[in-house]
Protein backbone atom coordinates (compact mmCIF):
# COMPACT_ATOMS: atom_id res chain seq x y z
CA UNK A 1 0.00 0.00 0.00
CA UNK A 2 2.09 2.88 -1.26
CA UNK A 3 -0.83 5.89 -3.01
CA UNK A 4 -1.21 7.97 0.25
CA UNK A 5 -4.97 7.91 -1.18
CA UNK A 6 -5.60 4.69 -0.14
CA UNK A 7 -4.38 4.60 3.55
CA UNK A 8 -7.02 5.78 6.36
CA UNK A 9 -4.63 9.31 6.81
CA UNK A 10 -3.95 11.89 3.91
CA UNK A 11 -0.25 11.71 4.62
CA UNK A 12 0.79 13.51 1.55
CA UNK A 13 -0.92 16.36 2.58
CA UNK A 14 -0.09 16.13 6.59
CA UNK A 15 3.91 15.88 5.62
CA UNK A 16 3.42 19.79 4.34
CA UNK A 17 3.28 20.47 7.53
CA UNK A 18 6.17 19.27 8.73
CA UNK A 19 10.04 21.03 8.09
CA UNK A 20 11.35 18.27 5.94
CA UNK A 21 13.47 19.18 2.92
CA UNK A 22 12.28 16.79 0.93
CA UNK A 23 9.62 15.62 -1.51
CA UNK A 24 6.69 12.95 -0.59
CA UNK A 25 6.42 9.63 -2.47
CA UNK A 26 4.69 7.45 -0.50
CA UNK A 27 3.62 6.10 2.45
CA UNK A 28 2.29 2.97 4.20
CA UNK A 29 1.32 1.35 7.98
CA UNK A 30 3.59 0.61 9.94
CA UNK A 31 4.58 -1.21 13.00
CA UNK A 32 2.35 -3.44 15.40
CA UNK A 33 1.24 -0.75 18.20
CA UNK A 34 -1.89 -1.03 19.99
CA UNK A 35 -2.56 2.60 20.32
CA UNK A 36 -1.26 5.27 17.81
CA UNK A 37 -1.87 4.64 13.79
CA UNK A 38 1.83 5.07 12.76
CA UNK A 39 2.75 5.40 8.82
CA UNK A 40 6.67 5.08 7.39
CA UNK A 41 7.01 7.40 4.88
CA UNK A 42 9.32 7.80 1.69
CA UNK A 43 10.80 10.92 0.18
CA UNK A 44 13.45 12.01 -2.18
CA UNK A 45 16.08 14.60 -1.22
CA UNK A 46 18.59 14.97 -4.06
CA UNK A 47 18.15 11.76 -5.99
CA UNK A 48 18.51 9.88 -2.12
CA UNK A 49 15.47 7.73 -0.87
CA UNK A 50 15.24 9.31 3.21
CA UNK A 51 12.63 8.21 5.08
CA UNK A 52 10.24 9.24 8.09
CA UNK A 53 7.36 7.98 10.66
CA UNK A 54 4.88 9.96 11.44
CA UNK A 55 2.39 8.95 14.29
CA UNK A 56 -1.34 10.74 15.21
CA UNK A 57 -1.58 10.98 18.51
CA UNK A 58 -4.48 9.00 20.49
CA UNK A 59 -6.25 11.66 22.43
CA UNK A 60 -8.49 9.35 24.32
CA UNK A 61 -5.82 7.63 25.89
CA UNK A 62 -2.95 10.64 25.94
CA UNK A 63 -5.59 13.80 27.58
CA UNK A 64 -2.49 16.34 26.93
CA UNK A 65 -0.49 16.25 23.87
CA UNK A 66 1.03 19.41 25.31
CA UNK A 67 3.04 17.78 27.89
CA UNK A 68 3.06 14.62 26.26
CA UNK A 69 5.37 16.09 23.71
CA UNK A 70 7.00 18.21 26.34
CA UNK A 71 8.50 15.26 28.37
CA UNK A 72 9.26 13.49 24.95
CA UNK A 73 11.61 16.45 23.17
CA UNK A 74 12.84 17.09 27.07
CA UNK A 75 14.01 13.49 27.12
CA UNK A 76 15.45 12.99 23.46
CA UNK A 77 17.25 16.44 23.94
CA UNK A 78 18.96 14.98 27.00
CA UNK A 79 19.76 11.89 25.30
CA UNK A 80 21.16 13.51 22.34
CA UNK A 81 23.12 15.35 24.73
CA UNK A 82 24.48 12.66 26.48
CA UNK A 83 25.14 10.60 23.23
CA UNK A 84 26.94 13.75 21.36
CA UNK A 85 30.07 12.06 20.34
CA UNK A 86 28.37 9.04 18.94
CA UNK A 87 28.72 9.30 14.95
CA UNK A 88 25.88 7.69 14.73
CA UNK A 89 23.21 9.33 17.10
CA UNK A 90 19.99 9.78 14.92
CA UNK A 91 20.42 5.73 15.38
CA UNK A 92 20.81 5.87 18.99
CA UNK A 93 18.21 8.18 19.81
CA UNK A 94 14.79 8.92 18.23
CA UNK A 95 14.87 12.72 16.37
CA UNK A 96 11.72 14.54 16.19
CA UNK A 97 11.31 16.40 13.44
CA UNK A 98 9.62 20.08 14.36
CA UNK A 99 6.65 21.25 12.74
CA UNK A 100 6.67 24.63 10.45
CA UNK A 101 5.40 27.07 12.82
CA UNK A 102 8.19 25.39 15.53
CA UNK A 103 5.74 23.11 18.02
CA UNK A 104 7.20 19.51 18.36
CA UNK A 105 3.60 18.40 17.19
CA UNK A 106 0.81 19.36 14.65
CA UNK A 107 -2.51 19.75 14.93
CA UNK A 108 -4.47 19.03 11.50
CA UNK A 109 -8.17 20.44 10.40
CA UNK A 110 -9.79 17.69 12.47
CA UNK A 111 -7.94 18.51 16.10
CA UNK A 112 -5.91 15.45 15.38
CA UNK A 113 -2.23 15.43 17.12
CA UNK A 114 0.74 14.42 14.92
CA UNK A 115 4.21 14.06 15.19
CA UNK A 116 6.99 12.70 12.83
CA UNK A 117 10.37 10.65 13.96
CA UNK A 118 13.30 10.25 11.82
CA UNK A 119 12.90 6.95 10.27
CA UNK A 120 16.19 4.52 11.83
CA UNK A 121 17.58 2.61 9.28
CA UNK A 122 18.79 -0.82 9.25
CA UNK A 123 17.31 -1.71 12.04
CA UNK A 124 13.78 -3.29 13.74
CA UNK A 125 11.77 -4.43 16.48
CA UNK A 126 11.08 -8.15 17.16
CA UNK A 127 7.30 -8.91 18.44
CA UNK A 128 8.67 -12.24 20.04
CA UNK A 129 12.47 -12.31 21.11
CA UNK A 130 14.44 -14.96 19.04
CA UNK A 131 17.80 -15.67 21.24
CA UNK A 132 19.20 -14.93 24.79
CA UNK A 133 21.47 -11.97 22.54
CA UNK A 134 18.94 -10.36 21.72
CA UNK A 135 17.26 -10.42 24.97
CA UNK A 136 20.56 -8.95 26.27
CA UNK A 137 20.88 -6.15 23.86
CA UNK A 138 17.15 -4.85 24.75
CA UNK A 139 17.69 -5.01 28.27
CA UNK A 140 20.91 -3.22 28.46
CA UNK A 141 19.14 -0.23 26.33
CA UNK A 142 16.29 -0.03 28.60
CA UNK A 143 18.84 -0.17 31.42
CA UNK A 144 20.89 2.46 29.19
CA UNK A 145 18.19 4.60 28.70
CA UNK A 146 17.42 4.70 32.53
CA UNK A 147 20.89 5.41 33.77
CA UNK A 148 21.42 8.52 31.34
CA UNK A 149 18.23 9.63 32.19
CA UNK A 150 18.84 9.68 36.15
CA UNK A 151 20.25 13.03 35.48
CA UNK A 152 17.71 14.46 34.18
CA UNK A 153 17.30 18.55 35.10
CA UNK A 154 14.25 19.56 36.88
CA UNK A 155 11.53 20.15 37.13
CA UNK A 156 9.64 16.78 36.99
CA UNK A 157 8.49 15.22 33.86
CA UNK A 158 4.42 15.69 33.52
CA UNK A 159 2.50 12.29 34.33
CA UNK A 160 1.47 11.48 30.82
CA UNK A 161 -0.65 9.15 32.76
CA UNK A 162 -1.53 9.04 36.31
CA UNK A 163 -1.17 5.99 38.41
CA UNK A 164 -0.09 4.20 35.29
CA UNK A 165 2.07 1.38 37.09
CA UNK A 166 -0.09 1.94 40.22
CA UNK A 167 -0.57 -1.44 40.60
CA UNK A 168 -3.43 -1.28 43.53
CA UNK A 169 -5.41 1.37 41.57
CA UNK A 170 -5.41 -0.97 38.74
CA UNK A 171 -6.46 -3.47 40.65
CA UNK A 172 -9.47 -1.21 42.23
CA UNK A 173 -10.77 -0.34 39.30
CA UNK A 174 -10.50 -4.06 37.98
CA UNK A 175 -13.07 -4.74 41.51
CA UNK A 176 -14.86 -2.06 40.02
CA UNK A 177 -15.52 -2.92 36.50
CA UNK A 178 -16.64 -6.10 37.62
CA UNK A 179 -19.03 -5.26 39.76
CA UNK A 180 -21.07 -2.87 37.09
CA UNK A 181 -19.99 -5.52 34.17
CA UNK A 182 -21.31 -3.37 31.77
CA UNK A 183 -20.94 -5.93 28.67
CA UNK A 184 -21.89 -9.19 30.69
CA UNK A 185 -19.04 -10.53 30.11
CA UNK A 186 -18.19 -12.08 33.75
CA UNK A 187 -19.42 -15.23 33.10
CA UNK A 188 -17.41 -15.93 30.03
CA UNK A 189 -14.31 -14.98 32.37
CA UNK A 190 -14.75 -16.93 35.71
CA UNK A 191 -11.18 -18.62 35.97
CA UNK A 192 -9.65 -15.52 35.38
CA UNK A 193 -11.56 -13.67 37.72
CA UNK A 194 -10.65 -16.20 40.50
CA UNK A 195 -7.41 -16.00 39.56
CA UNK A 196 -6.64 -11.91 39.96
CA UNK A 197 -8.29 -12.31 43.08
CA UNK A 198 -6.61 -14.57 44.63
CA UNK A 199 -3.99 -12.74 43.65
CA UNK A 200 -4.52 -9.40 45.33
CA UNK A 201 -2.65 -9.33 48.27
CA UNK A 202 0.60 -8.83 45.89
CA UNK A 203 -0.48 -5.99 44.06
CA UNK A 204 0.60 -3.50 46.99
CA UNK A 205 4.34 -4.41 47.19
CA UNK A 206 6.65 -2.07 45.25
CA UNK A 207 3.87 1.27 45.93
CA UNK A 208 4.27 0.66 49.68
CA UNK A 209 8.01 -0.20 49.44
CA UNK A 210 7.92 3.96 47.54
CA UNK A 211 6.23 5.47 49.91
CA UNK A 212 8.38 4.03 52.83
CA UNK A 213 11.28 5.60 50.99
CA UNK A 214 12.90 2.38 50.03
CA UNK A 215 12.11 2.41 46.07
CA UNK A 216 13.03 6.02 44.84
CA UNK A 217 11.50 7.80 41.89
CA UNK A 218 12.86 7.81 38.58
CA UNK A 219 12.90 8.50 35.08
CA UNK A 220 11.18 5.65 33.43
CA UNK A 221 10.10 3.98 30.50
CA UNK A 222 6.52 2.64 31.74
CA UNK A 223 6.28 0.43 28.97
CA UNK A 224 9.34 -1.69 28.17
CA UNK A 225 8.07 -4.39 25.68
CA UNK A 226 10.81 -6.08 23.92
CA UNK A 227 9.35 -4.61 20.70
CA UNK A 228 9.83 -1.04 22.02
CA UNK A 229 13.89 -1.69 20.99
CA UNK A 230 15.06 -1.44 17.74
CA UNK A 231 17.83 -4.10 17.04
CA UNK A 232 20.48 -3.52 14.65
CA UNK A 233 20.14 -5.40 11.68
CA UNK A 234 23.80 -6.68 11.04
CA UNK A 235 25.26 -7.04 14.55
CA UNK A 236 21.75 -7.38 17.06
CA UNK A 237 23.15 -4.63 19.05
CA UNK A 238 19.94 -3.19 20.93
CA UNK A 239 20.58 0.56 19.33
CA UNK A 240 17.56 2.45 20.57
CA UNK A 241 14.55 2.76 22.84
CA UNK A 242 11.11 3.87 21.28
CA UNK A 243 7.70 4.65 21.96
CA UNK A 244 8.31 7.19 24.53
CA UNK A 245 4.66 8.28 25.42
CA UNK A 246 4.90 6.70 28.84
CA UNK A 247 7.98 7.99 29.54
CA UNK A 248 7.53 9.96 33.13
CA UNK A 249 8.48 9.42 36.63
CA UNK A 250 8.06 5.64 37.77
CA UNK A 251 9.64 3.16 39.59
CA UNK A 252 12.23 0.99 37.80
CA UNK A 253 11.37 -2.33 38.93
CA UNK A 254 8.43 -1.74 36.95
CA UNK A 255 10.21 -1.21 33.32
CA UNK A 256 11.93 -4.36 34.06
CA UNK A 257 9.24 -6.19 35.01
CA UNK A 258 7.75 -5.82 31.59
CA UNK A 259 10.80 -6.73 29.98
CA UNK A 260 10.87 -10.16 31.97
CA UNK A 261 6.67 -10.07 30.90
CA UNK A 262 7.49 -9.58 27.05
CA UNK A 263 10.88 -11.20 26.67
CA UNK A 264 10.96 -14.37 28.73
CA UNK A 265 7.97 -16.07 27.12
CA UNK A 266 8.05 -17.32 23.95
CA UNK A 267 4.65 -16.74 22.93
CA UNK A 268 2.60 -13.53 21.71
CA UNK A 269 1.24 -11.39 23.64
CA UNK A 270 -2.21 -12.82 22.59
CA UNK A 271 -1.16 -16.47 21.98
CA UNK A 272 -4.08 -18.66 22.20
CA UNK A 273 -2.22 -21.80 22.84
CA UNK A 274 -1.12 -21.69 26.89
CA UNK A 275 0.56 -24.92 26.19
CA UNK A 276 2.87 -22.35 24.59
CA UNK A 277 3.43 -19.48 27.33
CA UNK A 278 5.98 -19.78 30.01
CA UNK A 279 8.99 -18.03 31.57
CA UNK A 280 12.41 -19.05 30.22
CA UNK A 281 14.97 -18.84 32.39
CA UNK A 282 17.80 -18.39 30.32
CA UNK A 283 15.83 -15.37 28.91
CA UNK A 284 15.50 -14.05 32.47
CA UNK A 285 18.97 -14.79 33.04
CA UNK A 286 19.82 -12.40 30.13
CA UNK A 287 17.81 -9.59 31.03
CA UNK A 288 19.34 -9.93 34.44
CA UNK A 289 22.69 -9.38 32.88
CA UNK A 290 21.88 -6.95 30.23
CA UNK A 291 19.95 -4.90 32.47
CA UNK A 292 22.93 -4.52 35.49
CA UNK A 293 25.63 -4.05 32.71
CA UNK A 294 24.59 -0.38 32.33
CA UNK A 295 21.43 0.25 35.25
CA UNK A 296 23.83 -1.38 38.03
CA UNK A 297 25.80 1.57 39.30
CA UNK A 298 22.02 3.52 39.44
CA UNK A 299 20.15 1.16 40.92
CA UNK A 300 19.75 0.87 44.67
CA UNK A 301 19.94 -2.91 46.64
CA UNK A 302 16.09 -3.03 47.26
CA UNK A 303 15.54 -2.69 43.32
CA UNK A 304 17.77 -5.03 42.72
CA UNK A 305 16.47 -7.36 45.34
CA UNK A 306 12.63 -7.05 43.82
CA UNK A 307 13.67 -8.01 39.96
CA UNK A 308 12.11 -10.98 40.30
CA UNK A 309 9.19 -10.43 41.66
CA UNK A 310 8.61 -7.12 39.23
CA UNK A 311 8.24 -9.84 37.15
CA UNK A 312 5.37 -11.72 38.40
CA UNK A 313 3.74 -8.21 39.41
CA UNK A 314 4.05 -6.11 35.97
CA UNK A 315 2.57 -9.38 33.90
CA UNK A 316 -0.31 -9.63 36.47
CA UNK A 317 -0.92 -5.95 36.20
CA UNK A 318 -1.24 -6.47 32.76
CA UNK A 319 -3.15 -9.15 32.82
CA UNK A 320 -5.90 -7.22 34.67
CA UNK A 321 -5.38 -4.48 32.68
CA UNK A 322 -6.60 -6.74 29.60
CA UNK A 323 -9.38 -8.40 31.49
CA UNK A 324 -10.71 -4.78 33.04
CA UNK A 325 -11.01 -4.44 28.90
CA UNK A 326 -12.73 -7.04 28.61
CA UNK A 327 -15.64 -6.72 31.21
CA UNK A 328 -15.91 -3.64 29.92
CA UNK A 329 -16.55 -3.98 26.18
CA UNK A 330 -12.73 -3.33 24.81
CA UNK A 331 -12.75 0.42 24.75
CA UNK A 332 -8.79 0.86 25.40
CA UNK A 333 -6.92 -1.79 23.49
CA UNK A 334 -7.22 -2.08 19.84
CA UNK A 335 -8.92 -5.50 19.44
CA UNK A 336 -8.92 -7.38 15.94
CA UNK A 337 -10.94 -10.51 17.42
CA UNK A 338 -14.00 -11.39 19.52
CA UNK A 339 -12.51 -12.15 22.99
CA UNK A 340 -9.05 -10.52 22.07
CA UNK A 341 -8.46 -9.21 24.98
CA UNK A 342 -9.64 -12.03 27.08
CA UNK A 343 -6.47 -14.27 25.39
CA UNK A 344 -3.97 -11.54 25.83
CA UNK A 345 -5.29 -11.78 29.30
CA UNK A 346 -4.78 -15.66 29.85
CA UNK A 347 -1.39 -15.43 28.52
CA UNK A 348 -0.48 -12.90 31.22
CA UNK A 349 -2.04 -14.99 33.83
CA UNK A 350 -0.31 -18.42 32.65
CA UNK A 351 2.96 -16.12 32.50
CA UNK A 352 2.13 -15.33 36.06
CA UNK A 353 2.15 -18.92 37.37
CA UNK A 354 5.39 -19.84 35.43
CA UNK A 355 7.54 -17.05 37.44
CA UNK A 356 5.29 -18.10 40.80
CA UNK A 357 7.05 -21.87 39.80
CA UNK A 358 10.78 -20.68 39.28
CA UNK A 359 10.76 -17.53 41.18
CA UNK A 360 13.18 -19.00 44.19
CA UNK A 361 15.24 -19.75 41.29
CA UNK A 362 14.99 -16.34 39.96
CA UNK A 363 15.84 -14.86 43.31
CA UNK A 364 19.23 -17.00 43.49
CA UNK A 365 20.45 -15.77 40.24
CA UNK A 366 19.52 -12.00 41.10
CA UNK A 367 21.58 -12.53 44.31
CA UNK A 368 24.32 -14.17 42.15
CA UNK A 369 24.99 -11.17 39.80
């Protein structure tokens, strides 16, 4: 699908809008997200093919571009800061690309938000991790990306948002969607009901370790699937981390929990077979070791001593997440099946158990490194 006529945007037209010193040829989808509708475009600049991404916005999931876009040119001009001597930086770090009148963002005819990325060559993100390298690169960018980012200037990045890794609000408002169970949809989820709640008393841990003082504040991710690094395509070297619309203060133990969620299991996210989800421990093992090669000399000895269990928490967290939009009639996560959600829920849950089953194990190796 290259005629910009035929794609649900009018990306020919939006790209005027944009300071790039080139002309449009085409453009097409691109990429596997659940929430923005993301296009890689093609242009010519003096007989040489360049390339871009631009990505509208979701408004009913991110309420203030504004300060969305704030923390995201705050945090890619500190990183291109930091990274200054690298000859190859536009690969290292994600470029925005200003619009005409200046903004970091446009605004089109219909109120819709866009943005537009320098396109990273030679490069990709995996959907399901392929080798205990690769697992290694990812987690020592995410563990890159949080260590040059602990220097940060203030003031504090905006909460994009609120009480997104709040693990007991998610959990309240789980208790609360099932209770209305607007779609009647409870009784086609039973088991998974039981399960969450049995579940519960967990879901408290790392918030009340923060607000004893114990887990500190950071700069962080918020949403560290494996697919949110982009690989190199000759040597695997994990080269950058994407997708920054989460990025905001958090708690570390909660980006690498969803690393160990989306890397050690080598299923999709919405695999249907269980027989088929489960928590490798080499891959864990990797992450361990990619993650401490750069994060270590940031990271405090509680964080380190929860990175198992951020494990078990961040996939069940998810998991509820999924079956919260479920009960309720899938109104957050793009859905392209009838009871999409409700798998993408299971395979958290099975995920869950897995790490419950080798998390002694886990705990040794954490204490090993």
């Amino acid at each position: 699908m290259s005629n910009s006529t035929q794609l649900r945007h009018d990306i020919r037209s939006l790209s005027r809008n944009f300071q790039i010193p080139a002309d449009f040829q085409s453009a097409e989808p691109y990429g596997t997200g659940h929430i923005n509708d993301t296009y890689a475009a093609t242009y010519r600049q003096g007989g040489t093919k360049i390339r871009y991404i631009h990505q509208r916005i979701n408004q009913n999931i991110f309420k203030n571009v504004m300060e969305l876009m704030e923390n995201i040119h705050r945090v890619t001009h500190h990183l291109h800061a930091k990274l200054a001597d690298r000859p190859d930086l536009t690969r290292r770090v994600l470029t925005l690309v200003p619009a005409c009148d200046g903004q970091m963002f446009y605004i089109d005819p219909q109120g819709e938000c866009w943005r537009t990325y320098v396109f990273i060559e030679d490069a990709r993100t995996y959907d399901v991790v392929e080798s205990t390298k690769q697992a290694y690169e990812a987690a020592k960018a995410f563990g890159q990306f949080q260590s040059l980012l602990a220097d940060l200037s203030a003031p504090r990045l905006h909460d994009t948002i609120p009480d997104f890794h709040n693990t007991p609000k998610r959990f309240a408002a789980l208790e609360k969607t099932l209770e209305a169970d607007v779609a009647n949809r409870a009784k086609l989820a039973r088991a998974e009901i039981d399960f969450a709640l049995n579940r519960k008393p967990i879901t408290s841990r790392l918030i009340d370790l923060q607000s004893q003082g114990v887990l500190p504040e950071r700069v962080t991710h918020n949403d560290t699937k494996f697919n949110n690094v982009m690989l190199d395509d000759t040597t695997q070297e994990g080269l950058c981390v994407i997708d920054l619309d989460t990025v905001m203060p958090g708690l570390a133990l909660h980006d690498f929990g969803d690393m160990v969620r989306t890397t050690t299991s080598p299923a999709l996210e919405d695999e249907k077979d269980l027989s088929k989800v489960c928590m490798q421990f080499p891959m864990f093992e990797a992450l361990v070791r990619g993650y401490l090669a750069t994060a270590d000399d940031v990271l405090n000895e509680a964080e380190k001593q929860h990175l198992a269990f951020s494990g078990k928490l961040i996939s069940f967290e998810i998991g509820i997440r999924f079956l919260a939009d479920f009960l309720t009639g899938d109104v957050y996560f793009k859905v392209h099946r009838d009871g999409h959600n409700l798998d993408r829920c299971r395979t958290q849950f099975k995920l869950v158990e897995s790490i419950e089953t080798q998390e002694e194990k886990m705990n040794r190796l954490v204490e090993s490194c």
